[in-house]
N, C-alpha and C. Protein backbone atom coordinates (compact mmCIF):
# COMPACT_ATOMS: atom_id res chain seq x y z
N UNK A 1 -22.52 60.60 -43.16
CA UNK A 1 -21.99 61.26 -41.96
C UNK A 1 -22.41 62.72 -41.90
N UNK A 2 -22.50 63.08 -42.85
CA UNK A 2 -22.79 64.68 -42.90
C UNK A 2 -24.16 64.77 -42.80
N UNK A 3 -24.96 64.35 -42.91
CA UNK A 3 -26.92 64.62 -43.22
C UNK A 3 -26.32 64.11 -41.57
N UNK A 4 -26.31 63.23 -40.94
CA UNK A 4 -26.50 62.59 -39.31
C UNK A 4 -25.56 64.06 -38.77
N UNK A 5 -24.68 64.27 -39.34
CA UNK A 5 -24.00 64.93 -37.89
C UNK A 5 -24.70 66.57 -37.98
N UNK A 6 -25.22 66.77 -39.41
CA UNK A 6 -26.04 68.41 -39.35
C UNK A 6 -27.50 68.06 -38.61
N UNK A 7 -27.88 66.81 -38.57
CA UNK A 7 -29.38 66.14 -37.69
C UNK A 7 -29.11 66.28 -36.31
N UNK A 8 -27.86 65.97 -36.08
CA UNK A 8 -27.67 66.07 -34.37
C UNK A 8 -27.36 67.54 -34.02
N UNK A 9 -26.70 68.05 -34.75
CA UNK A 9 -26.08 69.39 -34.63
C UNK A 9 -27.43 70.06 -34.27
N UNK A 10 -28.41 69.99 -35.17
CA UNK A 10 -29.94 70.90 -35.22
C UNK A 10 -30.31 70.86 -33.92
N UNK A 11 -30.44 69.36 -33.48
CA UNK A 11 -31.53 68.96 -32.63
C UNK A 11 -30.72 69.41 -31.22
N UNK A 12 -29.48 69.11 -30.99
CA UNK A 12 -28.64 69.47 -30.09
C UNK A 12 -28.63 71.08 -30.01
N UNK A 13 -28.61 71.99 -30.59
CA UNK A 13 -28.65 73.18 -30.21
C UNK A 13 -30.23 73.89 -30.40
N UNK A 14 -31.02 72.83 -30.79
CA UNK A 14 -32.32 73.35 -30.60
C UNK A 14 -32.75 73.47 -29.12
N UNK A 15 -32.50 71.95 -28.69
CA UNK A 15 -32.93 71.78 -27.11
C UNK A 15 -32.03 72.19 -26.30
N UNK A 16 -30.50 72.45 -26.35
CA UNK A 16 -29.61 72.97 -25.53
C UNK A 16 -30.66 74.86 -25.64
N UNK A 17 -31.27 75.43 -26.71
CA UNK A 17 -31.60 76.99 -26.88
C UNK A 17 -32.93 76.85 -25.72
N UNK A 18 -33.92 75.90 -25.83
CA UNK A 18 -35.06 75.64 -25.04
C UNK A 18 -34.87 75.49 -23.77
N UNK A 19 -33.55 74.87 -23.67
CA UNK A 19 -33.49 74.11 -22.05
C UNK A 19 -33.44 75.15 -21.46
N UNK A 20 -32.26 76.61 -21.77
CA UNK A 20 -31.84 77.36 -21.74
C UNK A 20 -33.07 78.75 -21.60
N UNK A 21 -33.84 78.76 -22.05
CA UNK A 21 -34.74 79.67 -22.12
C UNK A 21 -36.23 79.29 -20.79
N UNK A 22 -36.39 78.29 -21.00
CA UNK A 22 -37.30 77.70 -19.71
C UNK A 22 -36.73 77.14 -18.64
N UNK A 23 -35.29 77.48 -18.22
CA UNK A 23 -34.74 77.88 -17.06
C UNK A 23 -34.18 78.44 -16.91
N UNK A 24 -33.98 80.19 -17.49
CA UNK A 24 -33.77 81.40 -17.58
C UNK A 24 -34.66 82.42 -17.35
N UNK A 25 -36.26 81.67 -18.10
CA UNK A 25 -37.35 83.00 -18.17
C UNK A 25 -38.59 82.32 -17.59
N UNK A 26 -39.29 83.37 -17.56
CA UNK A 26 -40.63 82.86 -16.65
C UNK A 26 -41.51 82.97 -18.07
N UNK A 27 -42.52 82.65 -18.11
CA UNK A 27 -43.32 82.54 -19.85
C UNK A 27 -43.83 83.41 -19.62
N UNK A 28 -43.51 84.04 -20.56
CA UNK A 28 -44.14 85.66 -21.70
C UNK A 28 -43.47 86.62 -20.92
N UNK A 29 -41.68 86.04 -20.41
CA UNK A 29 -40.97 87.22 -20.09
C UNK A 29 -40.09 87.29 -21.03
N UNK A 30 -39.98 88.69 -21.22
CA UNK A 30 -39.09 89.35 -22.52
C UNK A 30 -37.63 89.97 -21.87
N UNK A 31 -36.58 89.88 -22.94
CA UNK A 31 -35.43 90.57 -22.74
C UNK A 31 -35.05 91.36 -24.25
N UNK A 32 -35.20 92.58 -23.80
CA UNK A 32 -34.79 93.45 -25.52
C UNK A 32 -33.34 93.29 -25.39
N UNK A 33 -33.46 92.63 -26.88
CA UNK A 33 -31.85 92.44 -27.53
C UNK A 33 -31.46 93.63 -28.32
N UNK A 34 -32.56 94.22 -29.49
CA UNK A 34 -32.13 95.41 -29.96
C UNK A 34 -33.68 95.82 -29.83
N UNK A 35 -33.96 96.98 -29.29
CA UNK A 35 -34.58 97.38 -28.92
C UNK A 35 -35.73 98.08 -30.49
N UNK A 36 -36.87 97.82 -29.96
CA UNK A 36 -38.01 97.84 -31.50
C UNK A 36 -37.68 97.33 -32.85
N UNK A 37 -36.63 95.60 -32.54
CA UNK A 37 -36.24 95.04 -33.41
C UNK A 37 -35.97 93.29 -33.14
N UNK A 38 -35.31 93.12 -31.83
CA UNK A 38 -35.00 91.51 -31.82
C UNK A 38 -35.54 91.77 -30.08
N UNK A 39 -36.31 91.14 -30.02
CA UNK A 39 -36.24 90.60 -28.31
C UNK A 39 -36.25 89.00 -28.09
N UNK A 40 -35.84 88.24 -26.92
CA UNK A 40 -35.98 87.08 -26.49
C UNK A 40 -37.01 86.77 -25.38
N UNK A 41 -38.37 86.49 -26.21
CA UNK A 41 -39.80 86.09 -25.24
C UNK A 41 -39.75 84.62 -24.99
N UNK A 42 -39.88 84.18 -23.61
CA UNK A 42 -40.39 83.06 -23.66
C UNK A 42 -42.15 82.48 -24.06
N UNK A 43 -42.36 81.94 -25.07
CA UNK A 43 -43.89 81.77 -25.59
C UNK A 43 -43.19 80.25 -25.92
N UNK A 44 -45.03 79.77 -25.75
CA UNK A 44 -45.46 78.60 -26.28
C UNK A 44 -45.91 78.29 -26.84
N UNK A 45 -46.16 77.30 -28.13
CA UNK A 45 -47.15 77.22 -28.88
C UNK A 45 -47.75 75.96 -29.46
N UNK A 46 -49.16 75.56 -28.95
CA UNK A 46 -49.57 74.38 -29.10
C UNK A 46 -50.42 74.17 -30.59
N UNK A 47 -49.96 75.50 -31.47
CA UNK A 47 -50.78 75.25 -32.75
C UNK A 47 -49.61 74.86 -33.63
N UNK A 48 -49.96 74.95 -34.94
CA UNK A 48 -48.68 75.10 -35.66
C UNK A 48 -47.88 76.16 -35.84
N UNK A 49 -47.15 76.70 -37.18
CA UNK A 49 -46.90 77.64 -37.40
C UNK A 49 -47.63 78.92 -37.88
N UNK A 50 -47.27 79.96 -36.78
CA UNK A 50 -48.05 81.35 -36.16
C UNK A 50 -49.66 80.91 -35.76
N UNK A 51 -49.24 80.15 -34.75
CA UNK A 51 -50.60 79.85 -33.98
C UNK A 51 -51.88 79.06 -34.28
N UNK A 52 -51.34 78.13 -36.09
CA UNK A 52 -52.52 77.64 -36.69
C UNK A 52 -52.79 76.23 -35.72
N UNK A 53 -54.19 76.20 -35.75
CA UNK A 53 -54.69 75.21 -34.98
C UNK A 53 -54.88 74.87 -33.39
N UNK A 54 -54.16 76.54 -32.89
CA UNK A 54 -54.14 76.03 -31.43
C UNK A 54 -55.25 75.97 -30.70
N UNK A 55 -56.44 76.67 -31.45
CA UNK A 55 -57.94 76.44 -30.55
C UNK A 55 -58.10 74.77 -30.30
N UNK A 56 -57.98 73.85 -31.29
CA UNK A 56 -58.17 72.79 -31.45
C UNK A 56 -58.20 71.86 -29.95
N UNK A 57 -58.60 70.78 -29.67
CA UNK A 57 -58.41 69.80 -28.61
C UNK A 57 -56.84 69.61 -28.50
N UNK A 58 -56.51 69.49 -27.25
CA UNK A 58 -55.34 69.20 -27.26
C UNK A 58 -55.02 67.55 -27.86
N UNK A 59 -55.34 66.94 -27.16
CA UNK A 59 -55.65 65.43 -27.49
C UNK A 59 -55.21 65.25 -29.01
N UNK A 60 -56.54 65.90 -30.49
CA UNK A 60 -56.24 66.18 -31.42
C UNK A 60 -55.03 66.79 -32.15
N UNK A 61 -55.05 67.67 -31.40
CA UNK A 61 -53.20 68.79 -32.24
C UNK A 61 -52.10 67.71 -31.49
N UNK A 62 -51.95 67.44 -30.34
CA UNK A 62 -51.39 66.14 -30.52
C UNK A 62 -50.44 64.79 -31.22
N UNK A 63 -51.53 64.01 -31.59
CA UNK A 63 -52.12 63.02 -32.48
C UNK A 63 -51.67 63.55 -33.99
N UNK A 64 -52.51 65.03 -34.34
CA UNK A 64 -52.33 65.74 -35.99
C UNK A 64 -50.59 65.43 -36.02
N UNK A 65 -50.54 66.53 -34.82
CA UNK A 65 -48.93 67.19 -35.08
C UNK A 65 -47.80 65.73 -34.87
N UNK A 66 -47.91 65.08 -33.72
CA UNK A 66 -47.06 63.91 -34.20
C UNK A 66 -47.04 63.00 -35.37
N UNK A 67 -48.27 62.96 -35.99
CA UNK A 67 -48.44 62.53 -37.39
C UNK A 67 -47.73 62.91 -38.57
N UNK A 68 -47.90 64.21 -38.65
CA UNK A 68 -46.97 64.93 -39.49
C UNK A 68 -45.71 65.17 -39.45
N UNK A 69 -45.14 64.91 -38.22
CA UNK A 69 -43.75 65.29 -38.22
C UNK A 69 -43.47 63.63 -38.44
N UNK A 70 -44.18 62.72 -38.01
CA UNK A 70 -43.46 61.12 -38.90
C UNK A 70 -43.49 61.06 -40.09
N UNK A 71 -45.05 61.68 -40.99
CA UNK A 71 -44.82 61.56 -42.24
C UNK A 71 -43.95 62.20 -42.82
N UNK A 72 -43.19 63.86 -42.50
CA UNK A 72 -42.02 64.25 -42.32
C UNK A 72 -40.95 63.56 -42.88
N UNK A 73 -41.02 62.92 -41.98
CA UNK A 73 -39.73 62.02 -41.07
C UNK A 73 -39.85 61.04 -42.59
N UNK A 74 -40.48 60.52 -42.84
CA UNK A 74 -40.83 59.46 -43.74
C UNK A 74 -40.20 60.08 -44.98
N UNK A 75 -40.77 61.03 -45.48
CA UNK A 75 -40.81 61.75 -46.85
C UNK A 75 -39.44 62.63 -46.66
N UNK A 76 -38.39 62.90 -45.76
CA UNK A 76 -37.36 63.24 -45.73
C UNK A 76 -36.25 62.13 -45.81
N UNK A 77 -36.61 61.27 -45.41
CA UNK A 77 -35.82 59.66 -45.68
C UNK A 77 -35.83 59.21 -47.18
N UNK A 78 -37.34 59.14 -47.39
CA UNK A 78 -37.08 58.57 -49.31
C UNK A 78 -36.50 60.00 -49.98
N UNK A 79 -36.56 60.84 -49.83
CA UNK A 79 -35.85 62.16 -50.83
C UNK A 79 -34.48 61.81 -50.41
N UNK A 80 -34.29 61.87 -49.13
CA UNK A 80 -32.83 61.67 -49.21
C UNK A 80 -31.89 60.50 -50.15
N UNK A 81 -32.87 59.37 -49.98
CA UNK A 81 -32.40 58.39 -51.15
C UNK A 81 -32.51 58.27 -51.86
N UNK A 82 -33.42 59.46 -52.60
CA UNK A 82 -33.53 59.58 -54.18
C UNK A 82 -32.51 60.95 -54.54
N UNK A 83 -32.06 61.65 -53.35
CA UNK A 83 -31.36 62.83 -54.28
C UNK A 83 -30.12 63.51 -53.75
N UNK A 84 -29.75 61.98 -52.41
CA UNK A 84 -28.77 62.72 -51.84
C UNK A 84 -27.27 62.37 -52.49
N UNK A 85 -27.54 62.12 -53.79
CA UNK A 85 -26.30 61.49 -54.23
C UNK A 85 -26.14 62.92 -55.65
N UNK A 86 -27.61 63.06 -55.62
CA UNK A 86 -27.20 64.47 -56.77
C UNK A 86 -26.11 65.63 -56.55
N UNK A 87 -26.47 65.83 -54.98
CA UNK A 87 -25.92 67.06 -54.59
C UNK A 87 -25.42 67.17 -52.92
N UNK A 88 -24.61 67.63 -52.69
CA UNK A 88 -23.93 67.60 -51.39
C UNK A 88 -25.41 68.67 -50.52
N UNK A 89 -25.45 69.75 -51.30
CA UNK A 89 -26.66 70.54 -50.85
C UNK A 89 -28.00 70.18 -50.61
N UNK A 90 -28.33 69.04 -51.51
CA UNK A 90 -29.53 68.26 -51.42
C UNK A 90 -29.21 67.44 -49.51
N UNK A 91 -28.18 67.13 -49.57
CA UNK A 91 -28.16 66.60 -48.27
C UNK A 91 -28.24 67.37 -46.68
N UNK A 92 -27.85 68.81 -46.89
CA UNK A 92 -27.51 69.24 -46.01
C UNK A 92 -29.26 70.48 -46.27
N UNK A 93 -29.70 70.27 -47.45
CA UNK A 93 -30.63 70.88 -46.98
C UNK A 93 -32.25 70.10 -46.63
N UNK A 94 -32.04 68.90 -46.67
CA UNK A 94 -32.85 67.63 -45.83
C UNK A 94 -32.15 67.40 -44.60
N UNK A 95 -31.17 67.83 -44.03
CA UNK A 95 -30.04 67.56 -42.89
C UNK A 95 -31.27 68.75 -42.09
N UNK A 96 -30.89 69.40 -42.36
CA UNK A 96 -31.88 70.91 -41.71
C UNK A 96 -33.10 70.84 -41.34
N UNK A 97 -33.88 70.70 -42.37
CA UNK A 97 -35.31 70.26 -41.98
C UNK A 97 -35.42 68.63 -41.39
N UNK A 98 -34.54 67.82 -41.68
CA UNK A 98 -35.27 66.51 -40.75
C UNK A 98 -35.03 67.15 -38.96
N UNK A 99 -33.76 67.50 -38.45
CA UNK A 99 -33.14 68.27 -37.29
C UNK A 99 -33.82 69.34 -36.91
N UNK A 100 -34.94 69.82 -37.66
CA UNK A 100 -35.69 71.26 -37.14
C UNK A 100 -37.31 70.14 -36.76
N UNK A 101 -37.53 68.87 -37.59
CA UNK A 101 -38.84 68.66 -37.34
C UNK A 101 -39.09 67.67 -36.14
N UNK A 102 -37.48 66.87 -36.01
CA UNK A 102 -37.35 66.47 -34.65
C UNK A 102 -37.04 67.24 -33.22
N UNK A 103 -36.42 68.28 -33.71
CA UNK A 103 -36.22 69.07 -32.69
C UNK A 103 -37.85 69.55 -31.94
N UNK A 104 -38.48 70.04 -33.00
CA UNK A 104 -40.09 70.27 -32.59
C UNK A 104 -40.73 69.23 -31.86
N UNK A 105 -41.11 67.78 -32.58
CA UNK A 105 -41.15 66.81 -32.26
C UNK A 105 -41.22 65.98 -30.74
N UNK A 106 -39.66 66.51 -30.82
CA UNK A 106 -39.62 66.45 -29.29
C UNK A 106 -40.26 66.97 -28.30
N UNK A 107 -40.31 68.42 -28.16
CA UNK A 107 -41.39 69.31 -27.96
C UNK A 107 -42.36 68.78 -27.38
N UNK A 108 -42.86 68.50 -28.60
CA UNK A 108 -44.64 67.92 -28.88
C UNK A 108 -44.96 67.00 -28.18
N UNK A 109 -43.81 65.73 -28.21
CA UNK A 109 -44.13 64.83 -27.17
C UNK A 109 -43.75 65.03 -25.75
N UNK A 110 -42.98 65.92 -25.10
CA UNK A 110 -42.44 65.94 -24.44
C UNK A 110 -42.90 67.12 -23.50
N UNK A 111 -43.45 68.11 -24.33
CA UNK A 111 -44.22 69.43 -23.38
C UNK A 111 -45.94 69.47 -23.67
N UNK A 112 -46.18 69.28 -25.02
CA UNK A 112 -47.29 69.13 -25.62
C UNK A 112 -47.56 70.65 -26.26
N UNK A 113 -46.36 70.89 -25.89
CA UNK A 113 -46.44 72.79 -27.13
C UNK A 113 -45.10 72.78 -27.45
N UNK A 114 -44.57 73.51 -28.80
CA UNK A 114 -43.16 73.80 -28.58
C UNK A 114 -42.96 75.34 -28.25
N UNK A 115 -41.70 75.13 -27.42
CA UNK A 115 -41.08 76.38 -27.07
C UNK A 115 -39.87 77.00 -28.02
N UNK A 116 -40.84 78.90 -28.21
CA UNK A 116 -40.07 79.62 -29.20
C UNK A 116 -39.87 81.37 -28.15
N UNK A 117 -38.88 81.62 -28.80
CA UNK A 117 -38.32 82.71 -27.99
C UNK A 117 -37.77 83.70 -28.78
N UNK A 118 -37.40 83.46 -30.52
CA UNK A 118 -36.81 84.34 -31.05
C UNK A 118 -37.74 85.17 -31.70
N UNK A 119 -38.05 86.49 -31.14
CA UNK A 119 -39.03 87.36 -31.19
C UNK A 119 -38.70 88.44 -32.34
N UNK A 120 -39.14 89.20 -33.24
CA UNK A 120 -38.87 90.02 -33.85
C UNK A 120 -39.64 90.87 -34.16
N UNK A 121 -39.45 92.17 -34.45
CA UNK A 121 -40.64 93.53 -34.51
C UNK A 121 -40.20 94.25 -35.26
N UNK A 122 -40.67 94.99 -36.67
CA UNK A 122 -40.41 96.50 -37.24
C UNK A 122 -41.45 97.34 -36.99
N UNK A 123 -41.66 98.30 -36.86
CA UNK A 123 -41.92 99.75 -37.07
C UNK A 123 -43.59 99.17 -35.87
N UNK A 124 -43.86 98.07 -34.88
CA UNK A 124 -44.76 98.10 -34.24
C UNK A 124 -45.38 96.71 -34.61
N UNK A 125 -44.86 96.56 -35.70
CA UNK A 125 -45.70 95.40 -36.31
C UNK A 125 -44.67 93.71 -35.92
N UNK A 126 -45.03 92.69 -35.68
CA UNK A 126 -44.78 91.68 -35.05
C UNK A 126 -44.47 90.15 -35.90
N UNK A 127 -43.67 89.70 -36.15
CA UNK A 127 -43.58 88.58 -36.63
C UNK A 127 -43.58 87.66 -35.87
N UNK A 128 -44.41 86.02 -35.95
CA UNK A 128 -44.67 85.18 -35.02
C UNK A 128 -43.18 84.80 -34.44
N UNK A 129 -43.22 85.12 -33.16
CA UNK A 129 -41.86 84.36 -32.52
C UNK A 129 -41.84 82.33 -32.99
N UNK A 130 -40.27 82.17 -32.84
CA UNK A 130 -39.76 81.35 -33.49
C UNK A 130 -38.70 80.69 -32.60
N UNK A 131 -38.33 79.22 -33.37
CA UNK A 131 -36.80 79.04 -32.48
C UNK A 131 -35.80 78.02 -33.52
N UNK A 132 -35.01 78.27 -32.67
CA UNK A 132 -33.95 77.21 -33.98
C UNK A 132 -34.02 76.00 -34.66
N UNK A 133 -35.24 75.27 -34.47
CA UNK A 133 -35.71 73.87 -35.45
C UNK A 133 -36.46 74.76 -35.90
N UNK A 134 -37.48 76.08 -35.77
CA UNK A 134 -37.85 76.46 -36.88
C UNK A 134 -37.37 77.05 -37.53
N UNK A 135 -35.90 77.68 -37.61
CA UNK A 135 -34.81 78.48 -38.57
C UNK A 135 -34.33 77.34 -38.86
N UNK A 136 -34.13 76.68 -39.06
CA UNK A 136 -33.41 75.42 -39.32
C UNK A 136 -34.43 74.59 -40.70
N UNK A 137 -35.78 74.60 -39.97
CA UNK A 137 -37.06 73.47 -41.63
C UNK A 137 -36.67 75.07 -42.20
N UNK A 138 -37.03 76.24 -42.13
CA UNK A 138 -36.97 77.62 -43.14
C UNK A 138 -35.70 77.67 -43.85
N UNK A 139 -34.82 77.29 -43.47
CA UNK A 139 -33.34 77.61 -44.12
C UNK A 139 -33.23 76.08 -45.27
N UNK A 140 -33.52 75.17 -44.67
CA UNK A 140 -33.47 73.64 -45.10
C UNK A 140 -34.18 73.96 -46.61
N UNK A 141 -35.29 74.03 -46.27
CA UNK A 141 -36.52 74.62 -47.01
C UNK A 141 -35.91 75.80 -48.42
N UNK A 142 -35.51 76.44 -48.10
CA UNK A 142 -35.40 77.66 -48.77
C UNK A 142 -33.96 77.05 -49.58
N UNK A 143 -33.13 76.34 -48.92
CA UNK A 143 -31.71 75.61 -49.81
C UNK A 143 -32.49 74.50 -50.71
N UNK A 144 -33.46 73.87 -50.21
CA UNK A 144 -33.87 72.62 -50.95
C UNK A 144 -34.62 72.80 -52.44
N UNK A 145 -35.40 74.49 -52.28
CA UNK A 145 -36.13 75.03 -53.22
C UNK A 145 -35.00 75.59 -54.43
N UNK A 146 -33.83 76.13 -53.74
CA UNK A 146 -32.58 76.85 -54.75
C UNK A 146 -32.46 75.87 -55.34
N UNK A 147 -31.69 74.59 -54.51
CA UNK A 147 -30.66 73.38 -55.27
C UNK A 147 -31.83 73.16 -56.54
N UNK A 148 -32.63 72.77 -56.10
CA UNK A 148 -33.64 72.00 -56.97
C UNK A 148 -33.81 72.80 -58.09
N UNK A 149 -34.17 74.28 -58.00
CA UNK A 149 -34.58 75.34 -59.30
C UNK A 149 -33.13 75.06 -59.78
N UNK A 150 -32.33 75.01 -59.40
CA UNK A 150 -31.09 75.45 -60.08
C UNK A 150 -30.10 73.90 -60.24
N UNK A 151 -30.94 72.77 -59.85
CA UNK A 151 -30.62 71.74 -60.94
C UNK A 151 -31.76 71.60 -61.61
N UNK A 152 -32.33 71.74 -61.66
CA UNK A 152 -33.65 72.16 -62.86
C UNK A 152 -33.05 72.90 -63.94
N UNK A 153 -32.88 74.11 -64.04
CA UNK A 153 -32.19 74.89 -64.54
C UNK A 153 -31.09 74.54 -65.56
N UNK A 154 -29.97 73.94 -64.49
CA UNK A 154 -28.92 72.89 -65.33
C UNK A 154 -29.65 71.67 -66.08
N UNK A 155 -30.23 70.77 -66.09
CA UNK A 155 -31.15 70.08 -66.85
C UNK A 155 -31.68 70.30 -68.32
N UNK A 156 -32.66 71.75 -67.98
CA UNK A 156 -33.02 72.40 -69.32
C UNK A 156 -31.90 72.80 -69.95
N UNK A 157 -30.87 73.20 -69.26
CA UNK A 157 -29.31 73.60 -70.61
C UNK A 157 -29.07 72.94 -71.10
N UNK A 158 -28.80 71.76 -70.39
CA UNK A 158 -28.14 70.36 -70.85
C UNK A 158 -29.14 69.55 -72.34
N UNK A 159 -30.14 69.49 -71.42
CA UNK A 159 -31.24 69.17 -72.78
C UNK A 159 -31.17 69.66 -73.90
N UNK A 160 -31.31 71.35 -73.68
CA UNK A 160 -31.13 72.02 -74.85
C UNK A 160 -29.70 71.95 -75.86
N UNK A 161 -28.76 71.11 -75.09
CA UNK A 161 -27.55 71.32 -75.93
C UNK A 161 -27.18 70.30 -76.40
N UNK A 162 -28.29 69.20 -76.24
CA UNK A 162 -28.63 67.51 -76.72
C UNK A 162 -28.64 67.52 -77.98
């Protein structure tokens, strides 16, 4: 219940943030939230992440990108059944990333780019705008790397005290 209802949760406020932004803004219109720090751009992006691949055929990025988000999809299903019984965190941080790669997903099939809006800037310099299925695989991602070092971690103690 918990991995399904943090999957709907993702995907539900991913596309409720999109729906919301491409019938609010006109594309590549900006609203400064904090000014030479957070703005909300409407951008699109038919490559991957920060623009990789978007020269490519559309046809191709496509085809690539729905590919990958099944094999995704695939390889987030068997982890889950190999490790969602280790850890409550193991679940909720595969909950995140499966809900950030469908949220995209959708996107992909559905616009043929996904739409990102959460813009950010220091001192002039620009980080690729983003949106909440991609804070969502980054956060998933970044919990899945902790749990794991740090049942790793517990492992080698345990061993060592064999």
């Amino acid at each position: 219940m918990l991995f399904a209802g943090i999957v709907i949760l993702v995907v539900v406020l991913d596309q409720l943030t999109k729906l919301w932004i491409v019938s609010h803004f006109g594309l590549y219109e900006s609203l400064q939230v904090i000014p030479g720090f957070f703005q909300i751009t409407y951008l699109t992006n038919t490559g991957a992440a920060f623009g990789l691949l978007a020269g490519h055929p559309a046809w191709w990025r496509q085809v690539f990108f729905v590919g990958v988000a099944v094999a995704a999809l695939v390889a987030i299903a068997f982890l889950y059944r190999k490790m969602a019984r280790e850890s409550v965190w193991y679940q909720v941080a595969l909950a995140l990333i499966c809900g950030g790669a469908i949220g995209n997903l959708i996107d992909r099939i559905r616009l043929g780019s996904v739409v990102d809006f959460l813009y950010f800037s220091v001192a002039g310099h620009y980080w690729p705008a983003f949106n909440v299925a991609d804070s969502a695989i980054t956060i998933g991602v970044a919990l899945f790397l902790f749990v794991n070092f740090r049942h790793s971690a517990h492992q080698s103690t345990m061993d060592e005290h064999r």
